[in-house]
N, C-alpha and C. Protein backbone atom coordinates (compact mmCIF):
# COMPACT_ATOMS: atom_id res chain seq x y z
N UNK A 1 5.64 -25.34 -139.96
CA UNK A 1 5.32 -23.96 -139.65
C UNK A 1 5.69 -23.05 -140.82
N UNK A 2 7.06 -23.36 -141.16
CA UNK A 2 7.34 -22.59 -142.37
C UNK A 2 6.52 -22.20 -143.31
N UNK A 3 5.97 -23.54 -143.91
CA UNK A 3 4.89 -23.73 -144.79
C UNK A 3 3.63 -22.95 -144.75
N UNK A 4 2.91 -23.44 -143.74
CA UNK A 4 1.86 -22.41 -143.33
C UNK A 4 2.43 -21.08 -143.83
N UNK A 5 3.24 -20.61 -143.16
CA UNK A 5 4.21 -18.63 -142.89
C UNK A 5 4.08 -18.76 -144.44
N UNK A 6 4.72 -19.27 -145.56
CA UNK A 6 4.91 -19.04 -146.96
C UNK A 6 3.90 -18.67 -147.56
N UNK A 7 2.75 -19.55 -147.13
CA UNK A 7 1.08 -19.43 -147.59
C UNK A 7 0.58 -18.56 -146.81
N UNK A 8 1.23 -17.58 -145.84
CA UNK A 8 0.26 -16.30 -145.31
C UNK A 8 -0.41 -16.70 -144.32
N UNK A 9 -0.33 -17.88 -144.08
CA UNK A 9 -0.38 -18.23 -142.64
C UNK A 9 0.24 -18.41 -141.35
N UNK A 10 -0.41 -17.52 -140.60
CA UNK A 10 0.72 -16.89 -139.59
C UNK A 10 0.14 -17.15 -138.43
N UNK A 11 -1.01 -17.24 -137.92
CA UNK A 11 -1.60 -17.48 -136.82
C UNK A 11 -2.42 -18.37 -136.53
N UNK A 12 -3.02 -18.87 -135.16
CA UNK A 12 -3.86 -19.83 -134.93
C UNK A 12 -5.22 -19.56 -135.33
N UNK A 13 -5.09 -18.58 -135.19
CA UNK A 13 -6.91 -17.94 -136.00
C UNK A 13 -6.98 -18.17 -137.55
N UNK A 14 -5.84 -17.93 -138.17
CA UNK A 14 -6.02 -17.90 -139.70
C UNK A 14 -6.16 -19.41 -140.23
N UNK A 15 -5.17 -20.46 -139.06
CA UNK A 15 -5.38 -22.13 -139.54
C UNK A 15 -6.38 -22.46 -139.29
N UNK A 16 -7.63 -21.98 -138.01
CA UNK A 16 -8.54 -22.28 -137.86
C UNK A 16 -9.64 -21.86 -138.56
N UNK A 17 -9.22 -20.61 -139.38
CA UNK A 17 -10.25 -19.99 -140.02
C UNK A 17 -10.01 -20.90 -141.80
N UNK A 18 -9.31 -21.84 -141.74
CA UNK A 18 -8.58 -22.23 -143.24
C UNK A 18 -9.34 -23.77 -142.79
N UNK A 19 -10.26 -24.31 -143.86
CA UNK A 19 -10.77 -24.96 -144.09
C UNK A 19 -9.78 -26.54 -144.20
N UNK A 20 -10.09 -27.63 -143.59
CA UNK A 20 -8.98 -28.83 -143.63
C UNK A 20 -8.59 -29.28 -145.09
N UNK A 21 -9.35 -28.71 -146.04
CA UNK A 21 -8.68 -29.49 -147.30
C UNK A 21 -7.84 -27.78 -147.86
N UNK A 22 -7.79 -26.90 -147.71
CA UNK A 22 -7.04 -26.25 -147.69
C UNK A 22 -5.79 -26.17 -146.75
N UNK A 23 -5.49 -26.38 -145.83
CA UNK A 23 -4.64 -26.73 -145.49
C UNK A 23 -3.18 -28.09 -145.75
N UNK A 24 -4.38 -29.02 -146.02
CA UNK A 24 -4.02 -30.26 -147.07
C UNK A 24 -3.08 -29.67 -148.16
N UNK A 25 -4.05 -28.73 -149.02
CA UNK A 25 -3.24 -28.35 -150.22
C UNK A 25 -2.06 -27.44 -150.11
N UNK A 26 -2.04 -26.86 -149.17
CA UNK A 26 -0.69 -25.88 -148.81
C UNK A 26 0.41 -26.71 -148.23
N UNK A 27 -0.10 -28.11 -147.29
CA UNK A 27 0.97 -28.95 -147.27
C UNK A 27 1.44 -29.67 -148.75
N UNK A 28 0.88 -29.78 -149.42
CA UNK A 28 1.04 -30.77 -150.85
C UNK A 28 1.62 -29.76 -151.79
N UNK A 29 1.37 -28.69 -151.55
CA UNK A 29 2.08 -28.10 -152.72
C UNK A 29 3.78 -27.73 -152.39
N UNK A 30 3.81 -27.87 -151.16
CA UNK A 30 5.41 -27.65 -150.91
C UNK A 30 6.02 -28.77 -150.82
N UNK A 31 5.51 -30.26 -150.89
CA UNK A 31 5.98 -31.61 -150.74
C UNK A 31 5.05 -32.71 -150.68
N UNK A 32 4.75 -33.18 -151.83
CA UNK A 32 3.57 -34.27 -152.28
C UNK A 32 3.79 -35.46 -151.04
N UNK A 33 5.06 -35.27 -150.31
CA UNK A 33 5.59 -36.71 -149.03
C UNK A 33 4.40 -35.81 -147.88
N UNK A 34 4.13 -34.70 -148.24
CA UNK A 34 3.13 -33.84 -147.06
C UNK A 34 1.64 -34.79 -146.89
N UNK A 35 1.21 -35.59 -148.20
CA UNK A 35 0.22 -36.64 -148.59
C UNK A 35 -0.37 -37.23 -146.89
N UNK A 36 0.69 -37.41 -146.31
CA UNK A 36 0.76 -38.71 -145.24
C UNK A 36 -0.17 -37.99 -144.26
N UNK A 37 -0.38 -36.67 -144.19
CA UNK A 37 -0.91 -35.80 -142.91
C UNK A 37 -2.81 -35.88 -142.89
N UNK A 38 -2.72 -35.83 -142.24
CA UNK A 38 -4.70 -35.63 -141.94
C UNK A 38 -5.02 -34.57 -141.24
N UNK A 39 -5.18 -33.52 -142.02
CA UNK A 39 -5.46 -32.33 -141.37
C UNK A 39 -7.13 -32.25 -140.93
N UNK A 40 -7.97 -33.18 -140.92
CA UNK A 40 -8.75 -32.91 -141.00
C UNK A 40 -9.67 -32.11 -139.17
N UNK A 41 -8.46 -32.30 -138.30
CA UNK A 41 -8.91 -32.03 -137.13
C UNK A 41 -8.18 -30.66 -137.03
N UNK A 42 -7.60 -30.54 -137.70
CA UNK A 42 -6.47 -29.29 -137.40
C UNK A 42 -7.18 -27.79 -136.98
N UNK A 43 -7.78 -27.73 -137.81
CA UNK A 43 -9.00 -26.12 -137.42
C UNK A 43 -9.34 -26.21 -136.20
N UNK A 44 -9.88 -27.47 -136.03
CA UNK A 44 -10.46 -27.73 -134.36
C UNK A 44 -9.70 -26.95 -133.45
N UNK A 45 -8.12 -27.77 -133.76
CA UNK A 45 -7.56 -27.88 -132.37
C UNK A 45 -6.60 -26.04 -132.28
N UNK A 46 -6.66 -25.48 -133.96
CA UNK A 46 -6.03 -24.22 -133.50
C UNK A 46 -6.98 -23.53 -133.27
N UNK A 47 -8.67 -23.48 -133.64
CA UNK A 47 -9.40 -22.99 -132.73
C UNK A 47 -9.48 -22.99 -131.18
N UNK A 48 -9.27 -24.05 -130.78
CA UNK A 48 -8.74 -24.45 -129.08
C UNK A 48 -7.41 -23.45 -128.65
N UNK A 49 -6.80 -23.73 -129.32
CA UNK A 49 -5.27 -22.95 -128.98
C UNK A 49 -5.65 -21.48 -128.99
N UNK A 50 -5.74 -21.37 -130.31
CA UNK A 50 -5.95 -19.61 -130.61
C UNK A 50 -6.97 -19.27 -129.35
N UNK A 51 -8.19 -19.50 -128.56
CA UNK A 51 -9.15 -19.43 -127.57
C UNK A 51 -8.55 -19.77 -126.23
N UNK A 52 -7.05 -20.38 -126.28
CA UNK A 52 -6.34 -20.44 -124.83
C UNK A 52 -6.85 -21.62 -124.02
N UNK A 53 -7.90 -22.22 -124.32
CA UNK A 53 -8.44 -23.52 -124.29
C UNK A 53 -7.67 -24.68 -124.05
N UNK A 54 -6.45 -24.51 -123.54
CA UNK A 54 -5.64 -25.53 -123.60
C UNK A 54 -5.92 -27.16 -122.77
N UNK A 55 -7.07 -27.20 -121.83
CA UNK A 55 -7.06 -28.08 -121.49
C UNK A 55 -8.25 -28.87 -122.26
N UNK A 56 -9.45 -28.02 -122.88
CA UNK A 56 -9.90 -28.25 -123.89
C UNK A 56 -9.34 -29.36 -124.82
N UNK A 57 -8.03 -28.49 -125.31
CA UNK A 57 -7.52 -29.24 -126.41
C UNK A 57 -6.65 -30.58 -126.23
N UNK A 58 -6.12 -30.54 -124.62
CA UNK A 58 -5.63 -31.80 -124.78
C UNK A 58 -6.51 -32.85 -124.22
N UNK A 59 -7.93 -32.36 -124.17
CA UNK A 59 -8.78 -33.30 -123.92
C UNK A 59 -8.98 -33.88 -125.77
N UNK A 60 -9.16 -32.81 -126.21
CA UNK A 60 -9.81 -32.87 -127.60
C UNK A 60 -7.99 -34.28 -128.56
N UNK A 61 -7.05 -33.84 -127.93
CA UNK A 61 -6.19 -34.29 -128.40
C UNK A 61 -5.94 -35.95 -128.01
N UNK A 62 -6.44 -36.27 -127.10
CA UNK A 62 -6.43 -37.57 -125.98
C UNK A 62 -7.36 -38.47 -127.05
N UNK A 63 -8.41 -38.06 -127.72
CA UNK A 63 -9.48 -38.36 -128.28
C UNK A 63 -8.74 -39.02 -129.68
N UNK A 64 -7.50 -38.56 -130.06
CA UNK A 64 -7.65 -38.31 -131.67
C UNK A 64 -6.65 -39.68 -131.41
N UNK A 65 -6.46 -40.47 -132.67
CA UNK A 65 -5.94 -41.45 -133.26
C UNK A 65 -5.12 -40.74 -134.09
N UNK A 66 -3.05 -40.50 -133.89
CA UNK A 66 -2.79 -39.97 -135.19
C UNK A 66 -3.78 -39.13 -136.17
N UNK A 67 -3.79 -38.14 -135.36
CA UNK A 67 -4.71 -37.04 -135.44
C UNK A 67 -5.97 -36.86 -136.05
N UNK A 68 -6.32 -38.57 -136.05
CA UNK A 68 -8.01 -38.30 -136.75
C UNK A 68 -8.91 -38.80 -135.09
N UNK A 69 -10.31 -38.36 -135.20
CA UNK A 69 -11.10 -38.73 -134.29
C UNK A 69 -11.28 -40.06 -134.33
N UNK A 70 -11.41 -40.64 -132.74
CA UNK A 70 -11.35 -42.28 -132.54
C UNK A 70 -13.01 -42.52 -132.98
């Protein structure tokens, strides 16, 4: 969370509005061990959140493999 907050990211709208390989790079630039993450669903699911969608998302979350799509 920190991370995100440092990079001006503060909300579920702004991670969802932040493209997955940008997010990637805001994890990597504060800790190359950040490598291991797959953001690539991440927009999805804070679009879900930020929209209150919550059962949405833990449908959408049930789906994911260590957070990539099965």
């Amino acid at each position: 969370e920190s991370v995100f907050q440092t990079a001006g990211i503060m909300t579920w709208r702004q991670m969802a509005d932040t493209s997955a390989e940008e997010l990637k790079q805001v994890l990597m630039s504060a800790d190359e061990r950040n490598a291991m993450h797959d953001t690539t669903t991440w927009p999805e699911q804070c679009r879900l959140a930020d929209a209150g969608e919550w059962v949405e998302l833990k449908e959408y979350q049930a789906k994911l493999d260590a957070g990539r799509v099965e």
